[in-house]
Protein backbone atom coordinates (compact mmCIF):
# COMPACT_ATOMS: atom_id res chain seq x y z
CA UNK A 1 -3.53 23.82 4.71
CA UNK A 2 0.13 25.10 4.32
CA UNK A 3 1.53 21.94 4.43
CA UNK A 4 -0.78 20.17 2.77
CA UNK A 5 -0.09 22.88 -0.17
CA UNK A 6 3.90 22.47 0.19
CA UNK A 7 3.76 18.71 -0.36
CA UNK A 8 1.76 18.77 -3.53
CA UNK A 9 3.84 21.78 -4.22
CA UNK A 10 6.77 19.13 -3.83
CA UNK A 11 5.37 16.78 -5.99
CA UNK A 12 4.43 19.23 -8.95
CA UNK A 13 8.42 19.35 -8.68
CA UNK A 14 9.04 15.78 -9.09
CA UNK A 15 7.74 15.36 -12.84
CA UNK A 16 9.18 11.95 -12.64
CA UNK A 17 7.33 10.98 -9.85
CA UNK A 18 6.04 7.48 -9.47
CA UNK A 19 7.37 6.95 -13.08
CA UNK A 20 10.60 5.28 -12.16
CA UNK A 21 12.83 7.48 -14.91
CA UNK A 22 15.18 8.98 -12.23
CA UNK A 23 14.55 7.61 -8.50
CA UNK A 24 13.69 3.82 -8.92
CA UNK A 25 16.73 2.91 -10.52
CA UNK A 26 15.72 -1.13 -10.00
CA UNK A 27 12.09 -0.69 -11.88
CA UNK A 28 10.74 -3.50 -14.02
CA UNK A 29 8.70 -2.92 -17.05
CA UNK A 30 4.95 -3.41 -15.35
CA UNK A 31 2.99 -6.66 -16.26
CA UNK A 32 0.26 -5.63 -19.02
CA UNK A 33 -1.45 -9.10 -19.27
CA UNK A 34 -4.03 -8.36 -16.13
CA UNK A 35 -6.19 -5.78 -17.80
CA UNK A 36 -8.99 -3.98 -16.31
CA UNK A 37 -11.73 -5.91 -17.57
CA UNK A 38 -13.06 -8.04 -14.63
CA UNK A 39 -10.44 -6.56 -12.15
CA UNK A 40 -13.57 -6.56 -9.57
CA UNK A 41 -14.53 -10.11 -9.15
CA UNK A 42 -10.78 -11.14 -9.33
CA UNK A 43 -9.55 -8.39 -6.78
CA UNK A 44 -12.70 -9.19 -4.03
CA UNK A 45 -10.48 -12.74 -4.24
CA UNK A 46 -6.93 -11.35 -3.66
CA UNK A 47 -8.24 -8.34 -1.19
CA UNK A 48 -10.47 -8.66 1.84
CA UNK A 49 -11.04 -5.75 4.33
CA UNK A 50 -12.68 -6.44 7.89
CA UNK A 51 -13.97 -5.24 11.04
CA UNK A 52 -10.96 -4.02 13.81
CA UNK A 53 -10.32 -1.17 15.47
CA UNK A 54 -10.99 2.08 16.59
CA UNK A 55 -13.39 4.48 19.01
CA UNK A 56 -14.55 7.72 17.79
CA UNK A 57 -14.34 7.39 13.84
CA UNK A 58 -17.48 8.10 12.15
CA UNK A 59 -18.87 6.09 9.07
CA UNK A 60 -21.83 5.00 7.06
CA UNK A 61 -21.10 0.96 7.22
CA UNK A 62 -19.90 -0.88 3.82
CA UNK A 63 -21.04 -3.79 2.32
CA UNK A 64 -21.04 -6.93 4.23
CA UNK A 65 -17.92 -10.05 3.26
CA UNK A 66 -20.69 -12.19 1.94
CA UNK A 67 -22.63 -9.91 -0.46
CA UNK A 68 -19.19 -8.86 -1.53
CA UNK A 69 -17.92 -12.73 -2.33
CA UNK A 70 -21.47 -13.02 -3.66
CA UNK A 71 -20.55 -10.41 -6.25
CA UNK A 72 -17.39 -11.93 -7.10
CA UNK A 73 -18.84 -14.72 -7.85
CA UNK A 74 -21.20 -13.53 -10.54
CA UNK A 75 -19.07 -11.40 -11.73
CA UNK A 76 -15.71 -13.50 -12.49
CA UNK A 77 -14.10 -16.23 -11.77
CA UNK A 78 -12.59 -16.56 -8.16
CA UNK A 79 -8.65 -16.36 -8.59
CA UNK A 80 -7.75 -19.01 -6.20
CA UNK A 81 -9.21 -21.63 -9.31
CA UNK A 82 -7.74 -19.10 -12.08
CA UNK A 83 -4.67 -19.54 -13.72
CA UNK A 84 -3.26 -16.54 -12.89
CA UNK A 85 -4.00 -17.60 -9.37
CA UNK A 86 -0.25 -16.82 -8.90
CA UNK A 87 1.13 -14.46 -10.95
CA UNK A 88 3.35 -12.42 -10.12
CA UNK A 89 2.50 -8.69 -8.78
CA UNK A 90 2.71 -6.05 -10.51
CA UNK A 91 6.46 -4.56 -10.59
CA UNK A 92 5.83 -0.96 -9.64
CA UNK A 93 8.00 1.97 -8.79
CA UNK A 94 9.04 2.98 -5.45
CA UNK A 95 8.67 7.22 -5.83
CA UNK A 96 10.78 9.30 -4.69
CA UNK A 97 9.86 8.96 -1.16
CA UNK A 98 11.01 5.42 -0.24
CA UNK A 99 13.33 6.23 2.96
CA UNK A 100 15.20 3.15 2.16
CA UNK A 101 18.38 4.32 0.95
CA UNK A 102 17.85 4.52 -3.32
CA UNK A 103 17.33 8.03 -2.93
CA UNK A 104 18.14 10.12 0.22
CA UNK A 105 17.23 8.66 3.60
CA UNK A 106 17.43 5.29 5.16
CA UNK A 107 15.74 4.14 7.38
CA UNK A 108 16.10 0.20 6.33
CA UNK A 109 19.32 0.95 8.59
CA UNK A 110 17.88 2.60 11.75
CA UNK A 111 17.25 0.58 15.00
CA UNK A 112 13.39 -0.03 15.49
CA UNK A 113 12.52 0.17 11.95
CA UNK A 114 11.36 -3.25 12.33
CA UNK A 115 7.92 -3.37 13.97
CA UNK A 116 4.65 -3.80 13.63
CA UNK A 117 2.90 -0.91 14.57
CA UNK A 118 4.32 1.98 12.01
CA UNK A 119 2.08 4.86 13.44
CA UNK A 120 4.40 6.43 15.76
CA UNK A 121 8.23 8.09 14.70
CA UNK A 122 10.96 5.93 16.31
CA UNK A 123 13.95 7.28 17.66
CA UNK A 124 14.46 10.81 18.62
CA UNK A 125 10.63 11.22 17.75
CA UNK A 126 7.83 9.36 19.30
CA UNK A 127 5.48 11.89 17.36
CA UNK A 128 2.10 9.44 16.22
CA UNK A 129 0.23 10.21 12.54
CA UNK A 130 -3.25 11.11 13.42
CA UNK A 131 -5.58 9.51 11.07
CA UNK A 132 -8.50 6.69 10.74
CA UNK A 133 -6.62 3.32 11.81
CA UNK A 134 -5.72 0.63 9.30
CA UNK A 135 -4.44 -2.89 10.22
CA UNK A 136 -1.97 -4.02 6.92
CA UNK A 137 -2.26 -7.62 6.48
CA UNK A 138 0.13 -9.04 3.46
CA UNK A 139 0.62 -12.59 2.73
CA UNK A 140 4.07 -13.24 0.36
CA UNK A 141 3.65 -16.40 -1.60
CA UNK A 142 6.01 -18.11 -4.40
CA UNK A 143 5.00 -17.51 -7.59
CA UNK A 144 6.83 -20.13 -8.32
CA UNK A 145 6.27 -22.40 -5.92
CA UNK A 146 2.13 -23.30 -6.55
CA UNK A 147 1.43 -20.30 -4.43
CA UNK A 148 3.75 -21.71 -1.43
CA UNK A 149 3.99 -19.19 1.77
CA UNK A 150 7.11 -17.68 1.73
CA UNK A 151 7.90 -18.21 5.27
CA UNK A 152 10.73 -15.82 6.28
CA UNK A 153 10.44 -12.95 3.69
CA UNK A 154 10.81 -9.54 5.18
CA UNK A 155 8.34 -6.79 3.64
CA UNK A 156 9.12 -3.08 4.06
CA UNK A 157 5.90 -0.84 3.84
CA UNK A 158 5.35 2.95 4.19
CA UNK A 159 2.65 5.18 3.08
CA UNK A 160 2.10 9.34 3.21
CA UNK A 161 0.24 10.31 6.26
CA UNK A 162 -3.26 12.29 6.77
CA UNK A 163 -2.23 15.49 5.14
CA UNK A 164 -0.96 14.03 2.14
CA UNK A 165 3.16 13.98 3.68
CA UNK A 166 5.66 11.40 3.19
CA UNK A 167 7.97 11.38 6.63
CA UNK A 168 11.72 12.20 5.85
CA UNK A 169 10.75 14.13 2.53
CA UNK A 170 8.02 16.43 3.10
CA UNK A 171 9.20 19.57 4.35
CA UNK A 172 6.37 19.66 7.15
CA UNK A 173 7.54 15.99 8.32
CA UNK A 174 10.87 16.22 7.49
CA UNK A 175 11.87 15.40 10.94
CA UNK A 176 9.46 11.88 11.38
CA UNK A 177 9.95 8.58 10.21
CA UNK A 178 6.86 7.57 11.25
CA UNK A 179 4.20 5.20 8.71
CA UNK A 180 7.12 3.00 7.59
CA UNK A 181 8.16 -0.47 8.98
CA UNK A 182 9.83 -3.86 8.02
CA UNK A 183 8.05 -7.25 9.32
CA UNK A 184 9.25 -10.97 8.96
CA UNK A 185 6.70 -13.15 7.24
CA UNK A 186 5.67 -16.25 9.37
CA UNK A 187 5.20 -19.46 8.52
CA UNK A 188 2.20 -19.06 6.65
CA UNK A 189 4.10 -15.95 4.46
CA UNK A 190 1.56 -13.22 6.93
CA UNK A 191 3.14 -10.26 7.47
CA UNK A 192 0.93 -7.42 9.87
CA UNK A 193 1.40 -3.87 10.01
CA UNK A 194 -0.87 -1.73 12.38
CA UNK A 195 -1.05 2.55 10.46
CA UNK A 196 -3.65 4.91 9.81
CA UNK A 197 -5.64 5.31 6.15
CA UNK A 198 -3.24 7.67 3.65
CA UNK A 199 -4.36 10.87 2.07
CA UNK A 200 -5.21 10.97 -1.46
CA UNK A 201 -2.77 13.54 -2.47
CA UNK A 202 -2.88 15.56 -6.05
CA UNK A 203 -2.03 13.85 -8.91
CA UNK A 204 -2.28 10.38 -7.53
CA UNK A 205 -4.87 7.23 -6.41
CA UNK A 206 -4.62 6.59 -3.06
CA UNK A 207 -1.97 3.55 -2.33
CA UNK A 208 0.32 2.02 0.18
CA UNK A 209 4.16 1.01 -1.30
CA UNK A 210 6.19 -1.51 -0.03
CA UNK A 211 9.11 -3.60 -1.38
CA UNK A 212 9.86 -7.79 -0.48
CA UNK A 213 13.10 -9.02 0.78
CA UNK A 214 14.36 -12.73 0.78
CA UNK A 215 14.43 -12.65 4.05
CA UNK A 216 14.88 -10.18 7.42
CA UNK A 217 18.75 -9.77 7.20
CA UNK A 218 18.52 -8.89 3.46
CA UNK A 219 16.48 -6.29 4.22
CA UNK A 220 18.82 -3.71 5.53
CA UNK A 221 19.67 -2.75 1.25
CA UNK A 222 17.33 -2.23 -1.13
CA UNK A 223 19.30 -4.10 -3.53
CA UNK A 224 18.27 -6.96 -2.34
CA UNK A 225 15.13 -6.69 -2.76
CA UNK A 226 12.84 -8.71 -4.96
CA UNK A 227 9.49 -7.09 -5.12
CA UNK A 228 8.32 -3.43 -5.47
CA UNK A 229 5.07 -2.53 -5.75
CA UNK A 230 1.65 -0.46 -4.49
CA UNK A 231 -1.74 -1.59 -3.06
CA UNK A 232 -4.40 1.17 -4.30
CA UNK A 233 -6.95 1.17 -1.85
CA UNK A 234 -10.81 0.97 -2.95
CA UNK A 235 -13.11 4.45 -4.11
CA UNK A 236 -15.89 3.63 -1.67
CA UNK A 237 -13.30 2.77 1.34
CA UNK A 238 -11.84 6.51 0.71
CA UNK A 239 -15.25 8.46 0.66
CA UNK A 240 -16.23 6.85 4.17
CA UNK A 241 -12.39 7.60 5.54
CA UNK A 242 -12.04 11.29 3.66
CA UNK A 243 -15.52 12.52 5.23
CA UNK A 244 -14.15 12.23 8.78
CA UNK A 245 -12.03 14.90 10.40
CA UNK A 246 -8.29 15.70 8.98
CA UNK A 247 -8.92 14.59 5.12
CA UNK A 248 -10.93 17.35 3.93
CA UNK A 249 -8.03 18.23 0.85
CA UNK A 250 -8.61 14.53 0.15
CA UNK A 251 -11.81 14.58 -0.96
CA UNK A 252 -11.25 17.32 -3.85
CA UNK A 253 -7.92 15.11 -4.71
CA UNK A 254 -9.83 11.88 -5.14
CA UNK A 255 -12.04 13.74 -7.38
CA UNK A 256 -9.04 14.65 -9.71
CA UNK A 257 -7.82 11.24 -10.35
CA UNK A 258 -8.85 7.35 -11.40
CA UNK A 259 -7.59 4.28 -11.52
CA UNK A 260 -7.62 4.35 -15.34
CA UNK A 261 -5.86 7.98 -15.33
CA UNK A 262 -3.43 7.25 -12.43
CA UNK A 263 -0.08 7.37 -13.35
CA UNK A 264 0.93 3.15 -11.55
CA UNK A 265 -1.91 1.31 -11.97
CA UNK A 266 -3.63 2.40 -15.36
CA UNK A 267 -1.49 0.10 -17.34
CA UNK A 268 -2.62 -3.04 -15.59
CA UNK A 269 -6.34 -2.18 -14.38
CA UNK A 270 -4.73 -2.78 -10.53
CA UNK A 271 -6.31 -5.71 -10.86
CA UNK A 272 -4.08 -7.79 -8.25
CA UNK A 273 -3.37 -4.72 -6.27
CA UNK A 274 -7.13 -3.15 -5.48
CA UNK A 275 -9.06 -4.12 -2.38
CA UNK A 276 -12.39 -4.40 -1.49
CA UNK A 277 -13.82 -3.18 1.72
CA UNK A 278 -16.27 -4.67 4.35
CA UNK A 279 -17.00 -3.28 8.32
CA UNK A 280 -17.52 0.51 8.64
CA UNK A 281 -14.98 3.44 9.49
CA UNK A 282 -16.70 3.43 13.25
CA UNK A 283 -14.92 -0.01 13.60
CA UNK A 284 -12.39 0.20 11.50
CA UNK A 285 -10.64 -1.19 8.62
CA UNK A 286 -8.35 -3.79 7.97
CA UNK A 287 -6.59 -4.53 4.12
CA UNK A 288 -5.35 -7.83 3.43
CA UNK A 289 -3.34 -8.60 0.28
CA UNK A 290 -2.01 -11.62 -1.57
CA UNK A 291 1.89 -11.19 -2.86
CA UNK A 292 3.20 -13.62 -5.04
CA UNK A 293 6.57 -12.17 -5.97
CA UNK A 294 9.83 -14.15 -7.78
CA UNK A 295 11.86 -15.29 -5.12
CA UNK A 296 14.79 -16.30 -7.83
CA UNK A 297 15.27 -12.58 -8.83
CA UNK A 298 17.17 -11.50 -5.60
């Protein structure tokens, strides 16, 4: 409970946080032209969560793929035929716990940073974040390019960890670098990271950042990036994951915050960033994301 009350100590500090006005020196003004009106129907098409995983988690099973689609269907249009099918996501700010060199630590520069599996520290750490397991699956298309895989992008991705505690930053973590990674997209623009569910911490909907590169040898700056942004993960996904051991403090912060209140994705509704879930905790969960970004603004 200590540490869990010295990071949101920490981030009652950061005023700015997740605003952009000091850290994220490279934000973009946020799209306002995806509202929330409809966001469901048009996110169940962008986000789809499956079946993988673990032994030993505990959870009440979600809704199936099909009577999600189903939905989707009757409640909006799908986006693959909507003309917004690729526009671009929404440019959010990195925080002030991005590890990649913009504000303190870098990790973008450390041998082993890229991998797939981001669960354990790498290094002079092998220390592994405890927490319900969640495969990452993020395919980068070309916004500009009629939704084109962008084949050879490199993401970077990195989350807090079961108590709320960004590695490198918070004080009780400090000395991890564990939940972050960098991944080459394949041909098909798939990139696949392998972590554990994030806290909900105070003050904030629960999300995963992560930032696009032009490719994997651009990604050692975060100038040359071309993307920043945040997936917020699903309400019903967190009550399943926050009722099992570890993210007790996560169920009174969920209850604090929403979507429309959060600080990054009540201006646009999150309605290209927001998942929805199938398969149960007791399985496991897997996210998968659409990213068109702008590869002409490296």
């Amino acid at each position: 409970m200590n540490q869990v009350l010295d990071h949101v100590h920490t981030h009652r500090e950061l005023e700015d946080h997740d605003r952009g006005l000091v850290f994220d020196l490279n934000t973009m003004d946020r799209r306002r032209v995806l509202k929330l009106l409809g966001f469901g129907g048009l996110s169940a098409s962008l986000f789809t969560i499956v079946g993988c995983g673990p032994a030993g988690a505990t959870g009440t099973p979600l809704a199936s793929a099909s009577a999600t689609a189903a939905a989707s269907a009757t409640a909006a249009p799908s986006a693959t035929t909507s003309d917004e099918s690729c526009a671009v996501i929404p440019e959010e700010t990195a925080g002030p716990f991005p590890g990649d060199g913009s504000n303190g630590p870098d990790v973008l520069s450390e041998d082993g940073v890229v991998r797939s599996d981001i669960r354990s520290s790498f290094g002079s750490s092998t220390t592994v974040a405890a927490g319900v397991p969640l495969a990452i699956k993020l395919t980068i298309q070309d916004a500009g390019g009629d939704c084109a895989p962008l084949a050879g992008a490199a993401v970077y991705l990195w989350h807090c960890d079961r108590e709320g505690g960004y590695s490198l930053y918070s004080q009780s973590v400090a000395d991890e670098n564990y939940l972050r990674g960098v991944q080459e997209a394949d041909d098909s623009g798939l990139v696949t990271f392998q972590s554990i569910f994030p806290a909900c911490y105070s003050g904030r909907w629960p999300h995963i950042h992560f930032e696009v590169f032009p490719s994997l040898a651009l990604a050692t700056d975060e100038a040359n990036r071309i993307a920043t942004s945040q997936i917020a993960l699903p309400k019903d996904a967190c009550d399943l994951v926050y009722a099992t051991d570890g993210y007790s403090q996560s169920i009174q912060n969920l209850s604090q915050v929403t979507l429309a209140s959060d600080n990054v994705f009540r201006d646009d509704g999150a309605a290209q960033q927001l998942g929805t879930v199938t398969g149960d905790v007791a399985g496991g969960l897997t996210v998968t994301a659409t990213i068109p970004v702008n590869p002409g603004t490296a």
